[in-house]
Structures are given as C-alpha cells and as structure tokens.
C-alpha atoms as a PDB file:
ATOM      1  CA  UNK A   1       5.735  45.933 -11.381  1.00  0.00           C
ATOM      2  CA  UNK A   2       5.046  43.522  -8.556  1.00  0.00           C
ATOM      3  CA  UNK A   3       5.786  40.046  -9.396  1.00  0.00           C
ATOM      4  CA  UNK A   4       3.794  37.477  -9.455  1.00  0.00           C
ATOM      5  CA  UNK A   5       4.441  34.491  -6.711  1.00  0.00           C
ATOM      6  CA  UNK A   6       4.640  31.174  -8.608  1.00  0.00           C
ATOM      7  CA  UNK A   7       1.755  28.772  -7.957  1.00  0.00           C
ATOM      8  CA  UNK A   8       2.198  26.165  -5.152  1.00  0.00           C
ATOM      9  CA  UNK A   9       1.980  22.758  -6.302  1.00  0.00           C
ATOM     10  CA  UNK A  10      -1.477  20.850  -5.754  1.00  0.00           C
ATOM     11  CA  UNK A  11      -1.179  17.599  -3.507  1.00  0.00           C
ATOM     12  CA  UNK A  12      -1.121  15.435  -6.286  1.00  0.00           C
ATOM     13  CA  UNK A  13       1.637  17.573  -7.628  1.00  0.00           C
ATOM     14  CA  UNK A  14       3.247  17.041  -4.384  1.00  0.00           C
ATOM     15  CA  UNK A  15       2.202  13.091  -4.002  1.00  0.00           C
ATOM     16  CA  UNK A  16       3.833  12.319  -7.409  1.00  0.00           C
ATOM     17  CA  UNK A  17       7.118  14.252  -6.134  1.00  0.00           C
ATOM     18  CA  UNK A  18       6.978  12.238  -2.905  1.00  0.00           C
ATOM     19  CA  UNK A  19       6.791   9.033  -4.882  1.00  0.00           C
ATOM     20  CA  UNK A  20       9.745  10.486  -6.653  1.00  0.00           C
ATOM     21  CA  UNK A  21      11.522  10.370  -3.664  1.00  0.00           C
ATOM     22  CA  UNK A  22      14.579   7.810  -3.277  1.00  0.00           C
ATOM     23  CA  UNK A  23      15.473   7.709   0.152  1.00  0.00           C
ATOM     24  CA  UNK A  24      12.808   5.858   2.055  1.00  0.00           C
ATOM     25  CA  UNK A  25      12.434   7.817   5.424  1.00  0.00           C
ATOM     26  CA  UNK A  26      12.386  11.170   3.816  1.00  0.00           C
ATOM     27  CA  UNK A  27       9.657   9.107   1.859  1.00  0.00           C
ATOM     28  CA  UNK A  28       8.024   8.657   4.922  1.00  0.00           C
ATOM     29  CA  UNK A  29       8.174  12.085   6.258  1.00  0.00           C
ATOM     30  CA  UNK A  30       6.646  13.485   2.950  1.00  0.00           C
ATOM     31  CA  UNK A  31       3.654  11.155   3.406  1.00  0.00           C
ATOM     32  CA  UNK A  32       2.690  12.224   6.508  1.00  0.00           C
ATOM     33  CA  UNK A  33       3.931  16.110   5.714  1.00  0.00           C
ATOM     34  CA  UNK A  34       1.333  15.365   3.160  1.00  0.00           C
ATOM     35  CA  UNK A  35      -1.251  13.986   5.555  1.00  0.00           C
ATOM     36  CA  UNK A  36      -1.315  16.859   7.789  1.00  0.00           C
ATOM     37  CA  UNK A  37      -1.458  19.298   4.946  1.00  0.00           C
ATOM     38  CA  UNK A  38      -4.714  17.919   3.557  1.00  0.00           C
ATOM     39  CA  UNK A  39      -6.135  17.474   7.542  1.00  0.00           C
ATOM     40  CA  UNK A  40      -5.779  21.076   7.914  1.00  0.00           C
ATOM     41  CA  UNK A  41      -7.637  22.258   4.691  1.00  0.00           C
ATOM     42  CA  UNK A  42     -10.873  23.700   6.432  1.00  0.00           C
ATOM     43  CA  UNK A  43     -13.113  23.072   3.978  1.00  0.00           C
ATOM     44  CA  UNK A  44     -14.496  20.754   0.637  1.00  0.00           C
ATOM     45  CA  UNK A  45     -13.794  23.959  -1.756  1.00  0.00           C
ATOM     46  CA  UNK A  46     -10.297  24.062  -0.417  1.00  0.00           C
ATOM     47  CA  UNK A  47      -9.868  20.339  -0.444  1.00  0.00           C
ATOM     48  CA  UNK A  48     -11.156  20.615  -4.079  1.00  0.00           C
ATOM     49  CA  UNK A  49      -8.672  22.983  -5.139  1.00  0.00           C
ATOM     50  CA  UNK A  50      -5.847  21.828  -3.549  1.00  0.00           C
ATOM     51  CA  UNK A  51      -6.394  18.398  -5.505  1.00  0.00           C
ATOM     52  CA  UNK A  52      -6.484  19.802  -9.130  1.00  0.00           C
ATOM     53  CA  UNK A  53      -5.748  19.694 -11.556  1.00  0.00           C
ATOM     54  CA  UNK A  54      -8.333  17.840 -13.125  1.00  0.00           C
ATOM     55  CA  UNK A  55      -6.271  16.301 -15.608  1.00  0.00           C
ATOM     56  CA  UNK A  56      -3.680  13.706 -15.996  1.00  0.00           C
ATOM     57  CA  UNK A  57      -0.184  14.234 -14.976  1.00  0.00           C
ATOM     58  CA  UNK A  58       2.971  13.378 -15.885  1.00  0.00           C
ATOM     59  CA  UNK A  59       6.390  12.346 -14.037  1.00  0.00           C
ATOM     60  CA  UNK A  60       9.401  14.410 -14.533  1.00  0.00           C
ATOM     61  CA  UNK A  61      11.669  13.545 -17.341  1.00  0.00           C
ATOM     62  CA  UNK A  62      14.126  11.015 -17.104  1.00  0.00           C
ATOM     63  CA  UNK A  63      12.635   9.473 -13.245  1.00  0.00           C
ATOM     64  CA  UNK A  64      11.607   6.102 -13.102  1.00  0.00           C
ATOM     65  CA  UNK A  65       9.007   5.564 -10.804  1.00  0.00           C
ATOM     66  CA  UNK A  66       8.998   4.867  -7.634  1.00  0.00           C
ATOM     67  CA  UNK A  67      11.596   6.322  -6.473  1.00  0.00           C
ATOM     68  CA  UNK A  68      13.812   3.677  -4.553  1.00  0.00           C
ATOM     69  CA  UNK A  69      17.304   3.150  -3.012  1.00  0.00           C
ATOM     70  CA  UNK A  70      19.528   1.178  -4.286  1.00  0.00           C
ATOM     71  CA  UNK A  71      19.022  -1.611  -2.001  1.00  0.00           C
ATOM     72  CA  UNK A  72      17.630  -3.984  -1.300  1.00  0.00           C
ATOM     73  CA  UNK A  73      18.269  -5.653  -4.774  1.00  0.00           C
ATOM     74  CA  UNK A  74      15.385  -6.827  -6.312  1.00  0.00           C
ATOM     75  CA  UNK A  75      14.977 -10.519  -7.432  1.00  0.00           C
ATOM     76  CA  UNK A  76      11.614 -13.090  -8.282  1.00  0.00           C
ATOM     77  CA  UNK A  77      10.064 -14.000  -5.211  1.00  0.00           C
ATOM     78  CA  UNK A  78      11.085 -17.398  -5.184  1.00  0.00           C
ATOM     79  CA  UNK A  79      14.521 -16.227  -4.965  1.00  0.00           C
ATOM     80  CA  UNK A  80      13.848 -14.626  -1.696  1.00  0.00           C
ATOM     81  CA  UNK A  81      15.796 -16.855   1.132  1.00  0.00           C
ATOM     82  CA  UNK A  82      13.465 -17.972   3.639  1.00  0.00           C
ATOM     83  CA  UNK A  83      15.113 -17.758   7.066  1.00  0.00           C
ATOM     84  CA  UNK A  84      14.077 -19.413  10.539  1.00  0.00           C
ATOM     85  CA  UNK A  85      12.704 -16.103  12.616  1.00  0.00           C
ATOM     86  CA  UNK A  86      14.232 -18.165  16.066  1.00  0.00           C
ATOM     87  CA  UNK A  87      17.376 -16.585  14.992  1.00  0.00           C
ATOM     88  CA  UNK A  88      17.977 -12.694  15.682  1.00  0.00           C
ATOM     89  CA  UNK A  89      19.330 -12.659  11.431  1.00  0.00           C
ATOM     90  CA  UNK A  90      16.329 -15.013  10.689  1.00  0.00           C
ATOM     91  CA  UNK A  91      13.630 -12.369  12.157  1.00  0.00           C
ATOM     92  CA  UNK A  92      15.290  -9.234  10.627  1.00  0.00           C
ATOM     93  CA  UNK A  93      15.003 -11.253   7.661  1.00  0.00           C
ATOM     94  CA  UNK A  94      11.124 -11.352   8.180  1.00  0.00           C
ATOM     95  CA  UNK A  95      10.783  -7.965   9.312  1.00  0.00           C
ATOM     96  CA  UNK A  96      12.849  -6.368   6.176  1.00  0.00           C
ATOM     97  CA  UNK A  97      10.328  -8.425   3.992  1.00  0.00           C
ATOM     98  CA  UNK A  98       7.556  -6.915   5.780  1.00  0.00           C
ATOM     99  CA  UNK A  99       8.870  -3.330   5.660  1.00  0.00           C
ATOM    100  CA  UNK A 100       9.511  -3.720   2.429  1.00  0.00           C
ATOM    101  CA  UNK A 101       5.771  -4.323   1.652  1.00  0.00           C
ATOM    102  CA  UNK A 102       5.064  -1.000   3.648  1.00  0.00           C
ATOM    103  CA  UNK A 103       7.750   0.408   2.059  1.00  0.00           C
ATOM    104  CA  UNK A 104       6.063  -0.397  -1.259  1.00  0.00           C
ATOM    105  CA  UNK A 105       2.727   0.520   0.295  1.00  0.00           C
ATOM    106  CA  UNK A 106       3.291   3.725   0.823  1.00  0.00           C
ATOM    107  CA  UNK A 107       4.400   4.093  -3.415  1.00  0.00           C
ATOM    108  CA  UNK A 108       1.344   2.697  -4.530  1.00  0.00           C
ATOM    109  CA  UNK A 109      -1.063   4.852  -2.219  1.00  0.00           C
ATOM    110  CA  UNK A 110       0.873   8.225  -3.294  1.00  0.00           C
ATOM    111  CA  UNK A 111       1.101   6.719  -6.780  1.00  0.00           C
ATOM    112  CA  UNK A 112      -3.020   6.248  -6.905  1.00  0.00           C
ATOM    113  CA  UNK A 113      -3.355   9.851  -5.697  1.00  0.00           C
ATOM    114  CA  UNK A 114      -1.386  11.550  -8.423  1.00  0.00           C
ATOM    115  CA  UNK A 115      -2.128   9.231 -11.415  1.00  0.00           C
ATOM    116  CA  UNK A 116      -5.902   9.106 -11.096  1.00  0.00           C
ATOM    117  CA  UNK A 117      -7.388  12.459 -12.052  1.00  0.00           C
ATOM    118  CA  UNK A 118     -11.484  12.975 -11.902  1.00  0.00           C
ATOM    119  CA  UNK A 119     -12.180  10.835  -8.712  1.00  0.00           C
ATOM    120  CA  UNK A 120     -14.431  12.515  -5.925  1.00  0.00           C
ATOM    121  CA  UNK A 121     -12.050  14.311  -3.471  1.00  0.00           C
ATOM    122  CA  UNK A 122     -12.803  11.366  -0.737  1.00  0.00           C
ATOM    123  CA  UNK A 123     -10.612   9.173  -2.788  1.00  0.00           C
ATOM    124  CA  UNK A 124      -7.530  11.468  -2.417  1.00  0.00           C
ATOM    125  CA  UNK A 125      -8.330  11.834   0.932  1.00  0.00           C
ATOM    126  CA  UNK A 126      -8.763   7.906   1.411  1.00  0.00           C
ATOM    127  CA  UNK A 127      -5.439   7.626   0.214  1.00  0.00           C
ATOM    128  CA  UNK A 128      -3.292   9.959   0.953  1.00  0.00           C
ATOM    129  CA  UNK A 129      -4.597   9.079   4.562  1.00  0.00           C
ATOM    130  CA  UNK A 130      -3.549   5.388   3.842  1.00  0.00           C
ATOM    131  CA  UNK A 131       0.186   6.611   2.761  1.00  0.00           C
ATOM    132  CA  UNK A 132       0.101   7.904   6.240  1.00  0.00           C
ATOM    133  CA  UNK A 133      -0.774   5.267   7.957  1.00  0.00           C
ATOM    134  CA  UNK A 134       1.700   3.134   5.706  1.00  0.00           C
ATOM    135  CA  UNK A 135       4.601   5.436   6.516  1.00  0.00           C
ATOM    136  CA  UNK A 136       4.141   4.921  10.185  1.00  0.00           C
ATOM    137  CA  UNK A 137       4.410   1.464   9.802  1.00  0.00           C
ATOM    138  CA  UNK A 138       7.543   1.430   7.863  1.00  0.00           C
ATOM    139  CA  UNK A 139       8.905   3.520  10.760  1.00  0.00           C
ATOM    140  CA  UNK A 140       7.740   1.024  13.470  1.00  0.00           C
ATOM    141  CA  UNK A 141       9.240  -1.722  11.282  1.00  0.00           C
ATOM    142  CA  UNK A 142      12.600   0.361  10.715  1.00  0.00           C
ATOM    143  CA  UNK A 143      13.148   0.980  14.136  1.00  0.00           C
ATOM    144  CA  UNK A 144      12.596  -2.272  15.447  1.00  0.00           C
ATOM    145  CA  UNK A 145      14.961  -3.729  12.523  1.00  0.00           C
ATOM    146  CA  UNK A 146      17.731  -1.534  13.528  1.00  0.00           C
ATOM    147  CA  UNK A 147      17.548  -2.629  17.332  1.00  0.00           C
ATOM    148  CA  UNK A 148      18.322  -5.523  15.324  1.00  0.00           C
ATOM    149  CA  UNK A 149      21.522  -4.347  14.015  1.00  0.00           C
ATOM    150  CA  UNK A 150      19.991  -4.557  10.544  1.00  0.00           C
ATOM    151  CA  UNK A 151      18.930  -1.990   8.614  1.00  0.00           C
ATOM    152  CA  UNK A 152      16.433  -2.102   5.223  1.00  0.00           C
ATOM    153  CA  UNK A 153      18.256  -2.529   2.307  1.00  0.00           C
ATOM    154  CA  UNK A 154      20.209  -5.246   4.043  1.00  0.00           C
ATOM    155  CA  UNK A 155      17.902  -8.423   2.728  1.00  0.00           C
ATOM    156  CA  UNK A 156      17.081  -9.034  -0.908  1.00  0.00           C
ATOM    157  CA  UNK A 157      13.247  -8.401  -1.733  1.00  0.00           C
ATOM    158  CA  UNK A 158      10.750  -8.719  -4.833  1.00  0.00           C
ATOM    159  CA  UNK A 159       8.916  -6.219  -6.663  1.00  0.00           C
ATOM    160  CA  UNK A 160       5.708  -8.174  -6.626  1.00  0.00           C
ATOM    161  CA  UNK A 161       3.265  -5.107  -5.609  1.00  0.00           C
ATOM    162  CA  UNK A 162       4.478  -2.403  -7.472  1.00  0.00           C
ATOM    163  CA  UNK A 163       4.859  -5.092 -11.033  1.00  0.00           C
ATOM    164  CA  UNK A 164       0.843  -4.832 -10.914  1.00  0.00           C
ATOM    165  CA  UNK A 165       0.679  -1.208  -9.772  1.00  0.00           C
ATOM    166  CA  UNK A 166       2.111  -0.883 -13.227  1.00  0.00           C
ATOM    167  CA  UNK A 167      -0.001  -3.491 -14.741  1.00  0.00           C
ATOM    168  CA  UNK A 168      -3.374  -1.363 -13.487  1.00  0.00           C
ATOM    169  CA  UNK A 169      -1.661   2.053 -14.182  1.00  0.00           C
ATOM    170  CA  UNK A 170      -3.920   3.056 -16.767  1.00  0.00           C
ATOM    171  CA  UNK A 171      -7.146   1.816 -15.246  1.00  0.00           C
ATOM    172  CA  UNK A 172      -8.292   3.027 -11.670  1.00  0.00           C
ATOM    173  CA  UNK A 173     -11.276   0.259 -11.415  1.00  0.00           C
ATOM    174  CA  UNK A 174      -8.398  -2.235 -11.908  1.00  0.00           C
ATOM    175  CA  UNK A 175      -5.755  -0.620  -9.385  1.00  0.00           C
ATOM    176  CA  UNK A 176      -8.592  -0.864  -6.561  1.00  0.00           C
ATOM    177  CA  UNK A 177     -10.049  -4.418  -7.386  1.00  0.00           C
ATOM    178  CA  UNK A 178      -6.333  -6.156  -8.151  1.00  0.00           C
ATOM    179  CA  UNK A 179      -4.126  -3.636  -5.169  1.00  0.00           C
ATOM    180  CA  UNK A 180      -5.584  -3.361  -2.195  1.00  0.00           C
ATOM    181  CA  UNK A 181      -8.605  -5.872  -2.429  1.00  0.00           C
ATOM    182  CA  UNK A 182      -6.270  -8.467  -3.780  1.00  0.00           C
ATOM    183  CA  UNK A 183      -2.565  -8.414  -3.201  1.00  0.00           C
ATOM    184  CA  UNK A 184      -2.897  -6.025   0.244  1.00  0.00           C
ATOM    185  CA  UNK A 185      -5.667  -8.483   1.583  1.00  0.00           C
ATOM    186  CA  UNK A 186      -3.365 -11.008   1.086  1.00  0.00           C
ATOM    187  CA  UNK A 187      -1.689  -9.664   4.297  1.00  0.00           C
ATOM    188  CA  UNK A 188      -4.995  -9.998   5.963  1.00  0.00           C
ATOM    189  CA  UNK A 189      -4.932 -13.889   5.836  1.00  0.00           C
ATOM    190  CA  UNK A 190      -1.061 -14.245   6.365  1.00  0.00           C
ATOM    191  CA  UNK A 191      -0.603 -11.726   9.694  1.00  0.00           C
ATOM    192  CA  UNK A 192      -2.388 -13.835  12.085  1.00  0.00           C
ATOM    193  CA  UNK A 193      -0.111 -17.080  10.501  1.00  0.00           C
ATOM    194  CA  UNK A 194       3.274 -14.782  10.898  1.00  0.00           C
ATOM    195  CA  UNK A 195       1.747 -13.867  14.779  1.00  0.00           C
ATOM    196  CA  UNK A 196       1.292 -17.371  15.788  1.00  0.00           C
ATOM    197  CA  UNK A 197       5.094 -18.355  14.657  1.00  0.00           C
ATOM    198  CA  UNK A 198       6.678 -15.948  16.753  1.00  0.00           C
ATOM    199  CA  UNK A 199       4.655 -16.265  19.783  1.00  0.00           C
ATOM    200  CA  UNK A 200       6.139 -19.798  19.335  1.00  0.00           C
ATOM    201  CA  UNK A 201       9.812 -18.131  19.398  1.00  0.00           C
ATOM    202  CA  UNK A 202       8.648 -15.953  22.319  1.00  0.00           C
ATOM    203  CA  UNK A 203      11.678 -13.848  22.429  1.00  0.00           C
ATOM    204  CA  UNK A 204      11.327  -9.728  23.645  1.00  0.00           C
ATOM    205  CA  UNK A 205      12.128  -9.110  20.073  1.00  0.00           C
ATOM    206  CA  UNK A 206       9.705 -11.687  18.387  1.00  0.00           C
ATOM    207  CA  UNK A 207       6.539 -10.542  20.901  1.00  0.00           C
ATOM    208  CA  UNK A 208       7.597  -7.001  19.966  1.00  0.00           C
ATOM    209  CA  UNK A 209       7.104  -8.058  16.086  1.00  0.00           C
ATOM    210  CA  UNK A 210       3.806  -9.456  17.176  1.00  0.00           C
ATOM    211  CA  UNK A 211       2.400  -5.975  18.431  1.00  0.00           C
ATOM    212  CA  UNK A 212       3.659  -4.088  15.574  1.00  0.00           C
ATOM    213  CA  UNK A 213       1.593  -6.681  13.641  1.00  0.00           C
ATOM    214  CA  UNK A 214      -1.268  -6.305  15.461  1.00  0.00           C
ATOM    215  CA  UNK A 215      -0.905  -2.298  14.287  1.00  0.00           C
ATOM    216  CA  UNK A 216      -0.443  -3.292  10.880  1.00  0.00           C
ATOM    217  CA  UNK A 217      -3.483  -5.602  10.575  1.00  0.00           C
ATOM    218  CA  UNK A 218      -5.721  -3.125  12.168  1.00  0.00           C
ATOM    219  CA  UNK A 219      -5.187  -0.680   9.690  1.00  0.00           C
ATOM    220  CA  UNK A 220      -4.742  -2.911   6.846  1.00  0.00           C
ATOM    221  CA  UNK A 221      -8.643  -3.838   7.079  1.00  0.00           C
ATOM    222  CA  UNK A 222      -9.302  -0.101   6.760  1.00  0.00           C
ATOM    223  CA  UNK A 223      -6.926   0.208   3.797  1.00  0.00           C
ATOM    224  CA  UNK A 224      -8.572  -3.191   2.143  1.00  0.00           C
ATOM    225  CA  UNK A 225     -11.866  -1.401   3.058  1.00  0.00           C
ATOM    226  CA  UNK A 226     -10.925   1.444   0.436  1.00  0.00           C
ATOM    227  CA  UNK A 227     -10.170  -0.865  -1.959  1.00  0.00           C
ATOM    228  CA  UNK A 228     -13.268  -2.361  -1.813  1.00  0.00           C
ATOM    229  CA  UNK A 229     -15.431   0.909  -1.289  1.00  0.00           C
ATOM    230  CA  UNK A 230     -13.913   2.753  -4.444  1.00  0.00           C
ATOM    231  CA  UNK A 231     -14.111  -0.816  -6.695  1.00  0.00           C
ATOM    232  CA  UNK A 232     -17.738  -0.729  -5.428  1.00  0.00           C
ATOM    233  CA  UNK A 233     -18.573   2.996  -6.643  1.00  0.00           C
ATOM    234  CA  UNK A 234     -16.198   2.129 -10.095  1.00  0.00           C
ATOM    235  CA  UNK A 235     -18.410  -0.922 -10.520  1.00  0.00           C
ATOM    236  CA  UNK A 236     -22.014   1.089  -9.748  1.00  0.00           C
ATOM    237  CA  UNK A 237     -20.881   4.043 -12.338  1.00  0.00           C
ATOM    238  CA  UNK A 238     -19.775   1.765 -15.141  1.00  0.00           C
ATOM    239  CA  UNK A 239     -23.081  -0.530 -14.634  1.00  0.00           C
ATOM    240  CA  UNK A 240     -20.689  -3.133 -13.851  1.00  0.00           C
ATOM    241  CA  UNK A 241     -21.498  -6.543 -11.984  1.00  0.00           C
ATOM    242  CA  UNK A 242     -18.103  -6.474  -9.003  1.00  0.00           C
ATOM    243  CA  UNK A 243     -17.684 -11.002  -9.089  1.00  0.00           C
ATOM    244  CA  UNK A 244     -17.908 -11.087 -12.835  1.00  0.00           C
ATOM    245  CA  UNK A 245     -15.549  -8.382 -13.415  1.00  0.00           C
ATOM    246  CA  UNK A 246     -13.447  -9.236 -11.066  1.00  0.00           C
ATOM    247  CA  UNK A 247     -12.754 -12.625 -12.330  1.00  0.00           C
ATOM    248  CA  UNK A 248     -12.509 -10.859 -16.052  1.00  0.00           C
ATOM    249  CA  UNK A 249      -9.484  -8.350 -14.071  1.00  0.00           C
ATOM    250  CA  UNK A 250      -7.929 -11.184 -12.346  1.00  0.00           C
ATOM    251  CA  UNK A 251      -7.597 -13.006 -15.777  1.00  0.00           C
ATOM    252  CA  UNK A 252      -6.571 -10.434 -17.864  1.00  0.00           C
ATOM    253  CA  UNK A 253      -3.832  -8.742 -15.143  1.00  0.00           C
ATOM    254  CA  UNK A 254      -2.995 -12.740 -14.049  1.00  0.00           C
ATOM    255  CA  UNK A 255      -3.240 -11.502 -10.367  1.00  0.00           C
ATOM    256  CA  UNK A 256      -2.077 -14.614  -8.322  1.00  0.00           C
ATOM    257  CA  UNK A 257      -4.521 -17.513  -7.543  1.00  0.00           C
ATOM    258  CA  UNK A 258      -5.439 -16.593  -3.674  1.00  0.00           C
ATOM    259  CA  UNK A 259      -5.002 -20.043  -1.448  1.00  0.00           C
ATOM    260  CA  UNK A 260      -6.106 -20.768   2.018  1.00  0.00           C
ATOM    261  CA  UNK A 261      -6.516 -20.039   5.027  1.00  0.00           C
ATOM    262  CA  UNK A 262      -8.210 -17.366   4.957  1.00  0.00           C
ATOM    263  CA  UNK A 263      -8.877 -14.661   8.017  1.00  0.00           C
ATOM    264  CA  UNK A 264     -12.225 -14.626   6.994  1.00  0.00           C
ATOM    265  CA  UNK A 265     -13.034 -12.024   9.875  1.00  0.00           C
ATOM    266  CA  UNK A 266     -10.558  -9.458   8.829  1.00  0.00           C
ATOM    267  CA  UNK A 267     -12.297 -10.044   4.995  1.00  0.00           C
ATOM    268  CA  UNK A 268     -15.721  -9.594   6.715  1.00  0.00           C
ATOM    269  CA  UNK A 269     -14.202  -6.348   8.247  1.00  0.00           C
ATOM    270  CA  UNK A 270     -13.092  -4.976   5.373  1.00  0.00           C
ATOM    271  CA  UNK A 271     -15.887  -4.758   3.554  1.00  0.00           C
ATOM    272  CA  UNK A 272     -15.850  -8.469   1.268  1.00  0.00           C
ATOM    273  CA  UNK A 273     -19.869  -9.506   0.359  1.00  0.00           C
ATOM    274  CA  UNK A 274     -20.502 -13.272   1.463  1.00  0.00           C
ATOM    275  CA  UNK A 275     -21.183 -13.606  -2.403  1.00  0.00           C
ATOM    276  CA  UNK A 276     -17.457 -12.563  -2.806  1.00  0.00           C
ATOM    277  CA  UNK A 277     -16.195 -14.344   0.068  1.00  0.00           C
ATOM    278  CA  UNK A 278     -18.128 -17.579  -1.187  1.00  0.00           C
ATOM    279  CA  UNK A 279     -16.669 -17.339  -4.526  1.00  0.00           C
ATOM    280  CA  UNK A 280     -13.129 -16.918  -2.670  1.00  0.00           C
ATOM    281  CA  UNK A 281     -13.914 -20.701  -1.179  1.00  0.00           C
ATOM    282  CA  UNK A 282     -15.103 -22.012  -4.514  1.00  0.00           C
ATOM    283  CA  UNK A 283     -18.846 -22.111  -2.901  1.00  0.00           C
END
C-alpha cells in the first residue's frame, strides 16, 4: 500500500516552532520564510486552512519560550548601564538595546500568531506580516552593530516586553491593548528623542542610526495600528467600552505609568481616538 505523506504543519504550527528558535538570525530568516509563505497563498480558503487548527496549541515539552541565546544576560531595567552614544562602545550600547527590543518584537508577534486560536485570518496575517517587518529591523540593527565591532549578545538587556507577553498570555484583548498599543507605542514617543541625540553626535555611524530609526518608526505606527485595530474589534465583540477597560487592563497587568513627551503625531497615525489621547494627557 501507498503511504500516506505526513501532514505539513499549519503556520501557526510553524510560528510557534520559529519562536522556538534560539539563535536569533535563523529567527529572523524563519519570520520572513514565514512571511513569504503566507504572501503566496492565492486565496482566503487557502489562507484559512493553512492557519488551523482552530484550537489551542501547545509548545513542545521541556522548551521554554522564547527561544533565546544565551546572551545577552538578562537583568531589571534599572540595571541596564546607560552609556554616552558620542563614544563608538557608548552607541553600540544603544543600538544592542534597541535590537534587542526588535529582537523581542519579533517573539511576541510569532508568539500572538500561534497562541491565539479563533481570530479572523487578517489577524494572522497582521502579524505574521509585523514579525517580518520586525526581523528586518533586527537585521538592519545587527549589521550596523557589527560595523561596530560589537555584536548582540555583547550588552546586558531586560526582559521587560516579553514579562507582559506572559502576563496577557491567556487573554488576546489584553495582549493587543497592553503590547503593542502600550509598551511598543512607547517607542513611538522615545524615537524622535533617541534621533535628536545623535544628530547632536553627528558621526557617519550616529546619522546612520538615525535612518535606520526613521525605518523603524515608520513601521512601528503600522504595527501600533494593529494593536489598536484588533483591541478595537475585541472591545466591539465583547460590548466593551476601549478607555474604561483599558484603565481596568492597565491596573490589573500594572503596565507602566506612560510619561511625557509624547509624539502625539505618530499616536494620531496609529490609530489613538482624541478621547484616548486626552486621557493619555490627563485631559
């Protein structure tokens, strides 16, 4: 008898293996191998399948998630040295801190596709496209760093994103209001503040920072923008008011207080309501 070819795994399947991975480049490459994958399904009945199951997964045995290297070591944030970016160790300092948050972005994007079963197939689109988009600026980042003669892994870092990925794990509504409409928007206030320092140090290496920021904050709005568009729809089918329950998340996850200044732009981009945005100035 003919046997029977084993079923190929589903792209959640295959986003919880990628977040599996270790090693962050082959990380990288699996995020955008999983990109191009779902780009090239030709149509929503194929897109459909190739997201089931419907049901909730499980990692394998034994693997702690994400999957990491085993540097940079990990300490509270306030243990993170703070290092002038006029010197050449000083910027790789800042640009390992910020790869490290893409780094980290690209786990909790793969990590929303596998773990939340039952969402319309836009939202594994949304992000596995955003794990794309965060591996290619971990690559930008790496490469620049290692013109540096640094490479990641070389700088101690935090955990602070992925400590509430886990906190939100077992509710998607939180995930998107706490993730990216919180701790990733973050970024949107503090990118144009990072820009404006190391225009000051004006070196070939600081202005090339600069661009690769200016890359990163154009997508970040879009990614912020998914955040708030899935929140939204959560909200609408749970008959939930988005401020109130917001504040009620923030609370019960203690997501950090956000402080000013604040790109108010970028927020407007990405989707924020002037009632949120007023509540964000204490209006």
């Amino acid at each position: 008898m003919p046997t029977t070819a084993p079923p190929q795994p589903t792209l959640r399947e295959l986003a919880l293996t990628a977040l599996c991975l270790s090693d962050p480049v082959a990380k990288a490459e699996a995020a955008h191998a999983l990109w191009s994958r779902w780009s090239e399904l030709p149509d929503d009945a194929t897109r459909c399948r190739a997201i089931a199951p419907e049901a909730p997964l499980s990692p394998p045995e034994g693997v702690a998630l994400p999957g990491r290297p085993a540097s940079p070591a990990l300490v509270p944030p306030m243990s993170v040295p703070h290092r002038s970016p006029f010197t050449t160790e000083g910027l790789a300092a800042l640009l390992h801190a910020i790869s490290h948050i893409e780094f980290n972005a690209i786990n909790l994007a793969l990590d929303a596709v596998w773990r939340f079963h039952g969402m319309p197939p836009d939202f594994y689109s949304d992000w596995l496209r955003v794990a794309d988009e965060e591996a290619t600026h971990f690559g930008l980042l790496l490469a620049h760093l290692r013109s540096l003669g640094f490479d990641y892994g070389d700088f101690p870092a935090h955990d602070g994103l992925w400590e509430m990925c886990v906190k939100t794990q077992h509710d998607v509504t939180a995930r998107m209001a706490l993730v990216p409409r919180t701790l990733e928007a973050r970024g949107l206030d503090a990118t144009p503040l990072i820009q404006a320092r190391l225009r000051k140090v004006g070196t070939p290496a600081a202005l090339r920072t600069v661009e690769i920021l200016d890359v990163i904050l154009r997508d970040e709005i879009g990614h912020v923008a998914i955040g708030n568009r899935w929140y939204g729809w959560l909200c609408g089918q749970q008959g939930l008011e988005p401020v109130a329950h917001y504040r009620a998340l923030a609370r019960t996850h203690n997501a950090p207080r956000l402080k000013p200044p604040f790109h108010l732009d970028a927020r407007r981009s990405a989707g924020f309501t002037q009632q949120e945005i007023d509540d964000l100035l204490g209006a």
